[in-house]
C-alpha atoms as a PDB file:
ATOM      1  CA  UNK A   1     -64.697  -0.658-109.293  1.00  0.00           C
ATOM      2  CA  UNK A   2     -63.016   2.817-109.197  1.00  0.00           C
ATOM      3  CA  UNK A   3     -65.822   4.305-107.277  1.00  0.00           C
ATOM      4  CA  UNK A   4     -65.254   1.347-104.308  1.00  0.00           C
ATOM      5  CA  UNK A   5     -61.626   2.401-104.296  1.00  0.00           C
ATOM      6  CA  UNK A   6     -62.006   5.791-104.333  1.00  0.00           C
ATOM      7  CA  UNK A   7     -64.450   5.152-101.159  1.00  0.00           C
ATOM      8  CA  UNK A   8     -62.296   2.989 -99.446  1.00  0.00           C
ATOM      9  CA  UNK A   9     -59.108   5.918 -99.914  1.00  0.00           C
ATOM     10  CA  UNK A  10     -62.005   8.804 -98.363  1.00  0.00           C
ATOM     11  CA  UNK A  11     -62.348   6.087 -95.464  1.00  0.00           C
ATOM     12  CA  UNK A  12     -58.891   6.178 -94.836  1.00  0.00           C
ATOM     13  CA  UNK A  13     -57.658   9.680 -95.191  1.00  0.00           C
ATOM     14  CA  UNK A  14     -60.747  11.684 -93.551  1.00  0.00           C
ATOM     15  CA  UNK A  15     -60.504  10.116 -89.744  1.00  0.00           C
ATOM     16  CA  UNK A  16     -56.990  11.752 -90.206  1.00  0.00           C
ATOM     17  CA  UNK A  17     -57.677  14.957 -91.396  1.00  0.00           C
ATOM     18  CA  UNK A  18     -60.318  15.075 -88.539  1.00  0.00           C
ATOM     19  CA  UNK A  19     -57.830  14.834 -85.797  1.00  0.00           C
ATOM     20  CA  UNK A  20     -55.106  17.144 -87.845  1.00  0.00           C
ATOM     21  CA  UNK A  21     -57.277  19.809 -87.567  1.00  0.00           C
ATOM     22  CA  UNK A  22     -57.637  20.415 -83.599  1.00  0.00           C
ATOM     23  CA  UNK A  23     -61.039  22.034 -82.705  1.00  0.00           C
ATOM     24  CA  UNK A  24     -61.266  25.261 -81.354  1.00  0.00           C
ATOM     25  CA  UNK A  25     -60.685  25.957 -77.480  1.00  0.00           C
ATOM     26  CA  UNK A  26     -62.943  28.604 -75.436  1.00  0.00           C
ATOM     27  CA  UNK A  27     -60.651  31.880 -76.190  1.00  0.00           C
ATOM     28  CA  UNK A  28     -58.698  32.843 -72.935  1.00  0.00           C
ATOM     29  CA  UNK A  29     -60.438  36.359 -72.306  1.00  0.00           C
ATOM     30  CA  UNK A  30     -60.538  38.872 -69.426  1.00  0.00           C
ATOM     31  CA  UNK A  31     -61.503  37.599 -66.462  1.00  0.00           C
ATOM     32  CA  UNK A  32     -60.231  34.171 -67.530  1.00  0.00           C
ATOM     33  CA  UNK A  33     -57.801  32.065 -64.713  1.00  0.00           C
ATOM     34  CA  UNK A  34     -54.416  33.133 -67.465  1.00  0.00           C
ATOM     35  CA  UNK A  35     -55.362  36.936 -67.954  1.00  0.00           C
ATOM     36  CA  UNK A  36     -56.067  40.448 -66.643  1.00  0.00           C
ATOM     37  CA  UNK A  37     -57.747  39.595 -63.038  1.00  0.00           C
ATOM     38  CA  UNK A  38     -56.307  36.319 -62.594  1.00  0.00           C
ATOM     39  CA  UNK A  39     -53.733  35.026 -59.884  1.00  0.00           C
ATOM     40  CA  UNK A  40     -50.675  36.132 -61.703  1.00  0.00           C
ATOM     41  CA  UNK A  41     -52.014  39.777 -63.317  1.00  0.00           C
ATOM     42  CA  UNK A  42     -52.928  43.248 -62.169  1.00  0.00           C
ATOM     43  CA  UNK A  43     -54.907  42.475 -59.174  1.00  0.00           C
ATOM     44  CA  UNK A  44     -52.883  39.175 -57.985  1.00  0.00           C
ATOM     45  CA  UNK A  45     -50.397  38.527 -55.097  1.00  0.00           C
ATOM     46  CA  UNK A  46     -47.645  39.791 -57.726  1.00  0.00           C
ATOM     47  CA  UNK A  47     -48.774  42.648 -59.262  1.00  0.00           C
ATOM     48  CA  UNK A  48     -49.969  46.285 -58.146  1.00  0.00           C
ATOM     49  CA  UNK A  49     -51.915  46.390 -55.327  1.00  0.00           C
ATOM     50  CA  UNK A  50     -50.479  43.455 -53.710  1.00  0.00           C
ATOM     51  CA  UNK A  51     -47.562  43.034 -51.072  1.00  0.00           C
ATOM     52  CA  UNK A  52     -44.761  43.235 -52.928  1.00  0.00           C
ATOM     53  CA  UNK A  53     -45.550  46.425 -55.376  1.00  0.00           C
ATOM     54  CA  UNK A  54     -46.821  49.714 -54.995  1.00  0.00           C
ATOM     55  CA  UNK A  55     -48.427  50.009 -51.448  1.00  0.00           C
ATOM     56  CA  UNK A  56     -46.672  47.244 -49.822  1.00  0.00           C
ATOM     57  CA  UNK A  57     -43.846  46.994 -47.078  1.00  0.00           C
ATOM     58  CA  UNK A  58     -41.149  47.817 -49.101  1.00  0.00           C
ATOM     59  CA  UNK A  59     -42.693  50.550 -51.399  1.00  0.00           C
ATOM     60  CA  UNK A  60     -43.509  53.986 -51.251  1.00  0.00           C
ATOM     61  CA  UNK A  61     -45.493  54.460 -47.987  1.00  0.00           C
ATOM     62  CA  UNK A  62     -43.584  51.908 -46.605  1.00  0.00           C
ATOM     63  CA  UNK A  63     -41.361  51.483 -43.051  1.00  0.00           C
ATOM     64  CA  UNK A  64     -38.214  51.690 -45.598  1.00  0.00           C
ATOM     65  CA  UNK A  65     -39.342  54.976 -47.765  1.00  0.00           C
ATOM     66  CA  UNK A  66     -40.190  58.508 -48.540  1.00  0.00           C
ATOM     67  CA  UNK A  67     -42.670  58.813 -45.286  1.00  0.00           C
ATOM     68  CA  UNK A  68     -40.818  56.369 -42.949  1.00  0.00           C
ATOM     69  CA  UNK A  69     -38.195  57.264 -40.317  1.00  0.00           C
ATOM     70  CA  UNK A  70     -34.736  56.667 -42.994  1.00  0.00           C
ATOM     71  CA  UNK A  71     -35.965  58.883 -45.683  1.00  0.00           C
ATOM     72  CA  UNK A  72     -37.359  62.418 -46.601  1.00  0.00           C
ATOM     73  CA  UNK A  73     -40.855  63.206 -44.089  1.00  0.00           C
ATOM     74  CA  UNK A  74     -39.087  61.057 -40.984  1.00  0.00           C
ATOM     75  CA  UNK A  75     -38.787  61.707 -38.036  1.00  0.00           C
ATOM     76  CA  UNK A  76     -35.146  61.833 -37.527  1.00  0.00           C
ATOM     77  CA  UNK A  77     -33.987  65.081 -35.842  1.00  0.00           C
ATOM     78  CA  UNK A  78     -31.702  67.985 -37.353  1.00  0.00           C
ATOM     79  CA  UNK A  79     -28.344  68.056 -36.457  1.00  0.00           C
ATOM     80  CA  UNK A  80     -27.772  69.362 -32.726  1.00  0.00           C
ATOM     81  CA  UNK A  81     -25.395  72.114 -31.718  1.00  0.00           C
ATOM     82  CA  UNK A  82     -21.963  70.741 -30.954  1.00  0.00           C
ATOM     83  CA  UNK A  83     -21.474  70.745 -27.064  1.00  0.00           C
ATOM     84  CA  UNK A  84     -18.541  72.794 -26.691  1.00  0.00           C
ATOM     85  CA  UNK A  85     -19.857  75.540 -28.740  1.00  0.00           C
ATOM     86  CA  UNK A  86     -23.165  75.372 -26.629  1.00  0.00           C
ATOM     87  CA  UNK A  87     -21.020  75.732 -23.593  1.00  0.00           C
ATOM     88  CA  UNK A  88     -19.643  78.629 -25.338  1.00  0.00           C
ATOM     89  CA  UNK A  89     -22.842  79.946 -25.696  1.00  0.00           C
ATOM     90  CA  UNK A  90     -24.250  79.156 -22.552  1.00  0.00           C
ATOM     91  CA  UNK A  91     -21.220  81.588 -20.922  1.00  0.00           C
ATOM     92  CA  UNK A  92     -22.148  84.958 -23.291  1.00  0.00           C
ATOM     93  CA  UNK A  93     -24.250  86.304 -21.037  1.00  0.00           C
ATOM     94  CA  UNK A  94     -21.566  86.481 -17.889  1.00  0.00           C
ATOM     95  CA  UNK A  95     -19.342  88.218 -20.487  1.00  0.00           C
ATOM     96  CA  UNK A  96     -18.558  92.060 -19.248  1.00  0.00           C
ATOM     97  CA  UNK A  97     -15.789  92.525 -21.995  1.00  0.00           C
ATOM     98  CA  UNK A  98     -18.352  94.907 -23.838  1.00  0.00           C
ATOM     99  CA  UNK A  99     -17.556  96.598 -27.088  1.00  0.00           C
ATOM    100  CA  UNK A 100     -19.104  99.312 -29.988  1.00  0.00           C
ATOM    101  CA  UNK A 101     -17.731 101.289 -31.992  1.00  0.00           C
ATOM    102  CA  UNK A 102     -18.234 102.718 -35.323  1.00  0.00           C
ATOM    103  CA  UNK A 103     -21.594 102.886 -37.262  1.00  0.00           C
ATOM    104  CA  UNK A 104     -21.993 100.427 -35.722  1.00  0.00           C
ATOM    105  CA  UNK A 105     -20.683  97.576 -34.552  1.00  0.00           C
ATOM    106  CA  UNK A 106     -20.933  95.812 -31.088  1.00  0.00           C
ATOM    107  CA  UNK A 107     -19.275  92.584 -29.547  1.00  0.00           C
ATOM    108  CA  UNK A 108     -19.104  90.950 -25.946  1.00  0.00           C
ATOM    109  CA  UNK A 109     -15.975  89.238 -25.969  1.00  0.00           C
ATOM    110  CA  UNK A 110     -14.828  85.978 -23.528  1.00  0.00           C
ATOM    111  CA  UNK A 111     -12.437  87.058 -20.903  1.00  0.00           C
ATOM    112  CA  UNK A 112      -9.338  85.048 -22.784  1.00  0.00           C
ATOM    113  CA  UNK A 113     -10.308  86.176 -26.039  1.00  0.00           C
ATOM    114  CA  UNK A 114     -10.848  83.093 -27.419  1.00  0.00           C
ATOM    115  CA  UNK A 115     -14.566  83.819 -28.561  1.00  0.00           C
ATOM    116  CA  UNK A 116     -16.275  86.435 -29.399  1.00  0.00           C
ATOM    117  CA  UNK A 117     -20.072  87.722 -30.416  1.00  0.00           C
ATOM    118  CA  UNK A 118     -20.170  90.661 -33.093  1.00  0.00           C
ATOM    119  CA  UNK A 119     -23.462  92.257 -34.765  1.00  0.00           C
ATOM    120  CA  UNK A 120     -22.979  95.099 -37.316  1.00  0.00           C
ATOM    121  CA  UNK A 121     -25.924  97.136 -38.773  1.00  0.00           C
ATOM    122  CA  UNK A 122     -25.643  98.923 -41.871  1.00  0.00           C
ATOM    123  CA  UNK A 123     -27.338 101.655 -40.447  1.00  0.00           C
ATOM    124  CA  UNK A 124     -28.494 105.272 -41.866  1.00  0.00           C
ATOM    125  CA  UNK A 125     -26.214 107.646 -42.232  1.00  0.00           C
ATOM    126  CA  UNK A 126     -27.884 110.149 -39.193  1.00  0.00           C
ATOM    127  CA  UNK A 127     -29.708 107.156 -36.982  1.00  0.00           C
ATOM    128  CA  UNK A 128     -33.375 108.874 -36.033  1.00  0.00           C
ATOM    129  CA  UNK A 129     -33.397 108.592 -32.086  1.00  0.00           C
ATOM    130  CA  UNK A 130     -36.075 105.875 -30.594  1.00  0.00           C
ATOM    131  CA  UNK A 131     -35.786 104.286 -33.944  1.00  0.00           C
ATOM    132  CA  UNK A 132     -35.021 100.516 -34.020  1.00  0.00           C
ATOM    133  CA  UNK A 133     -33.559  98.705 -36.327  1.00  0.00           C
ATOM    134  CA  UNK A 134     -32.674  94.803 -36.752  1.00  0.00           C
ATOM    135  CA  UNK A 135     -30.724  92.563 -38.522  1.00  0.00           C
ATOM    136  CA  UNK A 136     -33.470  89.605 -38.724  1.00  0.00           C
ATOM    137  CA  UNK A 137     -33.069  86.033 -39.960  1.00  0.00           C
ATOM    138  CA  UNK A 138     -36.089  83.781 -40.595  1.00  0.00           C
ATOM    139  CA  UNK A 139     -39.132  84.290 -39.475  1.00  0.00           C
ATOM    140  CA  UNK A 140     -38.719  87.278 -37.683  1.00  0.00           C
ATOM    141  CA  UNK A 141     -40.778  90.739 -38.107  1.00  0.00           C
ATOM    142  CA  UNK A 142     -38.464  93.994 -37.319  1.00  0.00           C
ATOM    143  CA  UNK A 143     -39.313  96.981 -36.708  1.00  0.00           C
ATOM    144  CA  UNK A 144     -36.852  98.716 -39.334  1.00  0.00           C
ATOM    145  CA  UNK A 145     -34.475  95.814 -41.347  1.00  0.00           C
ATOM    146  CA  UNK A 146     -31.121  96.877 -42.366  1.00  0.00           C
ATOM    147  CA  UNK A 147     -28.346  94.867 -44.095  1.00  0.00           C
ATOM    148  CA  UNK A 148     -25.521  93.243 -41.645  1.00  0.00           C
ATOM    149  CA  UNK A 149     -24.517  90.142 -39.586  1.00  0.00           C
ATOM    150  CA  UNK A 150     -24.424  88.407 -36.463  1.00  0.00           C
ATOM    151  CA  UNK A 151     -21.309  86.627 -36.065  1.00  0.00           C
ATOM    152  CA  UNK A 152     -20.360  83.532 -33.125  1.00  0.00           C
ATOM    153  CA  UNK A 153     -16.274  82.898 -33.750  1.00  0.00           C
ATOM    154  CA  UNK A 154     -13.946  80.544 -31.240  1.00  0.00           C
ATOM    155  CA  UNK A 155     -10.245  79.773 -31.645  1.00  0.00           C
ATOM    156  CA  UNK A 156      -7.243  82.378 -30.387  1.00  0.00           C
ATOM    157  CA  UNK A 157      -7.535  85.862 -30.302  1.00  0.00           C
ATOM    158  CA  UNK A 158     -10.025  86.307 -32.063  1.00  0.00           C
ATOM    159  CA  UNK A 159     -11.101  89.575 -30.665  1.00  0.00           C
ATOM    160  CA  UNK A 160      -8.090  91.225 -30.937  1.00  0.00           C
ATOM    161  CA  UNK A 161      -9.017  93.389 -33.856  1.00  0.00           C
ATOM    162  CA  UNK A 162     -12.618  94.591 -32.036  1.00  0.00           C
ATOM    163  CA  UNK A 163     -12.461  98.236 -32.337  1.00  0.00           C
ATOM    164  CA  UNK A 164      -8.922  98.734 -32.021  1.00  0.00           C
ATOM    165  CA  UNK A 165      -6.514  99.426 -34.751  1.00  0.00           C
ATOM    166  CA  UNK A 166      -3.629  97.600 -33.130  1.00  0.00           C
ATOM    167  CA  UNK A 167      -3.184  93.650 -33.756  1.00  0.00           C
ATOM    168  CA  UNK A 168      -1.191  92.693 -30.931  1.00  0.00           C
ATOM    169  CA  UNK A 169      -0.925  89.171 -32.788  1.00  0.00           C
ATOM    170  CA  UNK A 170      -2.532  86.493 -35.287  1.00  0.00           C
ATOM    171  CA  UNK A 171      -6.392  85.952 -35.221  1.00  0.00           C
ATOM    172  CA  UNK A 172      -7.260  82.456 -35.415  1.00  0.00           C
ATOM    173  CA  UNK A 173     -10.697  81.712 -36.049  1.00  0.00           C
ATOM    174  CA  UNK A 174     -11.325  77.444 -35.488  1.00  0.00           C
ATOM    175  CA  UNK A 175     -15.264  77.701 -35.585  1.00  0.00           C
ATOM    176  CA  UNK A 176     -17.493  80.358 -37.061  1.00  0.00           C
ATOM    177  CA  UNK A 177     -21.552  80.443 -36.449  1.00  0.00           C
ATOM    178  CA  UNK A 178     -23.633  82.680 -38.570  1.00  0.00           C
ATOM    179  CA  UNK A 179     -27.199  83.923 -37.900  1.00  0.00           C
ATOM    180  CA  UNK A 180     -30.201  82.229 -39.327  1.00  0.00           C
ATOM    181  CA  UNK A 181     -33.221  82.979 -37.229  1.00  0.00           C
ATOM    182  CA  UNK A 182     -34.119  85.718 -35.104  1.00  0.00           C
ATOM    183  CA  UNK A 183     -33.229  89.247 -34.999  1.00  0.00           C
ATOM    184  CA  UNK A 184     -30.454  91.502 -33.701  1.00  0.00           C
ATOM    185  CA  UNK A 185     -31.635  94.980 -32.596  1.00  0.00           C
ATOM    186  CA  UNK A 186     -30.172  98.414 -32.178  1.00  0.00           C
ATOM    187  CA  UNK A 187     -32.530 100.908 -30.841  1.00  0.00           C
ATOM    188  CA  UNK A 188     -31.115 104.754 -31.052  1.00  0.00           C
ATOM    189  CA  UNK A 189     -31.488 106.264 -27.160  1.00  0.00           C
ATOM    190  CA  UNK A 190     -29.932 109.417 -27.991  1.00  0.00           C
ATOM    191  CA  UNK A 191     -28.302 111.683 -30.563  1.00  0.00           C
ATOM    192  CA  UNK A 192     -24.884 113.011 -29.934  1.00  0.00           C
ATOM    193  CA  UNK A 193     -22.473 115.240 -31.455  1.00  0.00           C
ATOM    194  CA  UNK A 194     -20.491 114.833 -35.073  1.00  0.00           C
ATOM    195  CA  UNK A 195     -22.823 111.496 -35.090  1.00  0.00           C
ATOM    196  CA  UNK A 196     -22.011 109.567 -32.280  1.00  0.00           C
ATOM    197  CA  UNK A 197     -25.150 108.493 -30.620  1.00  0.00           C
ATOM    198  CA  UNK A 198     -26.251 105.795 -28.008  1.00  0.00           C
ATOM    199  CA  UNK A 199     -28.224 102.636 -28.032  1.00  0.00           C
ATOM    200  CA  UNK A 200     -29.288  99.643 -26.339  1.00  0.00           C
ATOM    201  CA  UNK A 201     -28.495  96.167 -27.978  1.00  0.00           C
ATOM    202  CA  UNK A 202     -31.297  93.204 -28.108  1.00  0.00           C
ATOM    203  CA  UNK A 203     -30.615  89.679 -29.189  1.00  0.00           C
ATOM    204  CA  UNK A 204     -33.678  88.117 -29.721  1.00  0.00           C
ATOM    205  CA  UNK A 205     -34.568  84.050 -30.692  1.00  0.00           C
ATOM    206  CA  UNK A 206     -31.212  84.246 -32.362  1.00  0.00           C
ATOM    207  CA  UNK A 207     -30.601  81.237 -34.297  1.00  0.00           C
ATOM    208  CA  UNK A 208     -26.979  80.675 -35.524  1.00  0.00           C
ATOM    209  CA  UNK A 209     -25.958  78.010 -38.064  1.00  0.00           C
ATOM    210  CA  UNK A 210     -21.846  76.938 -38.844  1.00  0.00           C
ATOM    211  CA  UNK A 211     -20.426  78.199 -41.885  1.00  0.00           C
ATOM    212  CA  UNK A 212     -18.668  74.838 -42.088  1.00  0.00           C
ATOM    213  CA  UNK A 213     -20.263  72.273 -40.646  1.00  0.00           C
ATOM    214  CA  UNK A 214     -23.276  70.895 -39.193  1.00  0.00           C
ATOM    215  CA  UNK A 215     -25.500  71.665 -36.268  1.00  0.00           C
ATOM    216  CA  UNK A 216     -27.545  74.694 -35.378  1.00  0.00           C
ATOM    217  CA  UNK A 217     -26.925  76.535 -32.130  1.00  0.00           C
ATOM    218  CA  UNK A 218     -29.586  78.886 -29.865  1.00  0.00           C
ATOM    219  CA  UNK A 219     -28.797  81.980 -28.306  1.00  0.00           C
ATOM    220  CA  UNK A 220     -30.491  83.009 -25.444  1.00  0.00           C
ATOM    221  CA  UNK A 221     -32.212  86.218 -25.674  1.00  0.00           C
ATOM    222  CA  UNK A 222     -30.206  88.769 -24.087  1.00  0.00           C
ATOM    223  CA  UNK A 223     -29.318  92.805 -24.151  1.00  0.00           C
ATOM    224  CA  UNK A 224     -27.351  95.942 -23.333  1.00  0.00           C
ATOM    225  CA  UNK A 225     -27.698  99.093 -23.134  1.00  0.00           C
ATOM    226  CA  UNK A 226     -26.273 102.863 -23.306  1.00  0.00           C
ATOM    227  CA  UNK A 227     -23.833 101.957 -25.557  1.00  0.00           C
ATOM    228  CA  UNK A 228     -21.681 104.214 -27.618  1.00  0.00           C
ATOM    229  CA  UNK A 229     -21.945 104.316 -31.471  1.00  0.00           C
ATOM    230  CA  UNK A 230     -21.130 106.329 -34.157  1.00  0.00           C
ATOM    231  CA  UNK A 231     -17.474 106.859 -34.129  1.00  0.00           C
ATOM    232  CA  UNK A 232     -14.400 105.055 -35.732  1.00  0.00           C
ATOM    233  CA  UNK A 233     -11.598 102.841 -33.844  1.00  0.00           C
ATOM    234  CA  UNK A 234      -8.587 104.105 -33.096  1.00  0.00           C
END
């Protein structure tokens, strides 16, 4: 009698450990349609190489990043010389206000005096005749480099100090251009007395760049010669 009920309690209870105990399920695994290469992983429509990540439309080699035309390789232009300093520029070589002076600096100055073009070489102490030398910028080769500056200012009077002692009032400088590119040369024609010698004066590919602003300027190439250098103002 107690083996029939223990028989008829096995009947009962095993059916429901049977479906308590779920059987096993092939294990999701690489390649699977919920993993690695499936529609949402790596190699989806969501993931790396699709078109919304790394070398889509709006990553890195995109129209909107470092190679397009908003960002760092574009193809957006540098900033462009203002216009009324290229019209400046444009009048330098109809100057004939033409000073040098000391050892040595040279200027051609605007007939109102309201711009002016200066170079000064720190040159030798005795200057070796038929010697050149240049103040050069980027990407230019001279001859013989020596320290000093080329020099575009506009405003009022600004010239007024070029190789004279006597201010006959207040230099105002508005807009000052400095050189960049290109070379300014001084080539020694002939020696003179107590060190005063002569030269001729070459800009060449001068490129000058604002001191304040934005915007680089070209100067024509241009020159004069038999200058006087070597002596002091005033």
């Amino acid at each position: 009698m107690r083996s029939l009920k223990l028989l008829t309690i096995l009947m009962f209870i095993v059916p429901f450990a049977l479906t308590a105990c779920p059987v096993p399920e092939p294990v999701d695994d690489d390649d699977s349609s919920g993993d690695d290469d499936d529609a949402t992983d790596d190699d989806d429509t969501t993931d790396d190489d699709d078109a919304t990540d790394d070398d889509d439309a709006t990553d890195d080699d995109d129209a909107t990043d470092d190679d397009d035309a908003t960002d760092d390789d574009d193809s957006a232009p540098p900033p462009t010389c203002p216009a009324d300093v290229q019209a400046v520029i444009d009048q330098i070589n109809t100057w004939t206000d033409v000073r040098s002076c000391s050892n040595a600096t040279f200027m051609v100055v605007a007939p109102d005096e309201t711009a002016h073009l200066t170079v000064w070489w720190d040159m030798p102490a005795e200057p070796i005749s038929g010697n050149t030398y240049t103040v050069a910028g980027l990407d230019f080769d001279p001859d013989i480099p020596v320290p000093g500056s080329v020099t575009l200012e506009i405003g009022t009077n600004v010239a007024d100090a070029d190789c004279d002692d006597a201010l006959k009032g207040p230099v105002i400088v508005d807009t000052a251009y400095v050189l960049y590119d290109g070379g300014a040369s001084l080539t020694v024609t002939e020696d003179g007395p107590a060190e005063n010698y002569t030269g001729d004066v070459l800009l060449e590919a001068i490129g000058l760049e604002p001191q304040k602003a934005a915007g680089s300027c070209q100067v024509p190439t241009m020159g004069w010669t038999g200058l006087s250098f070597g002596w002091l103002p005033g």
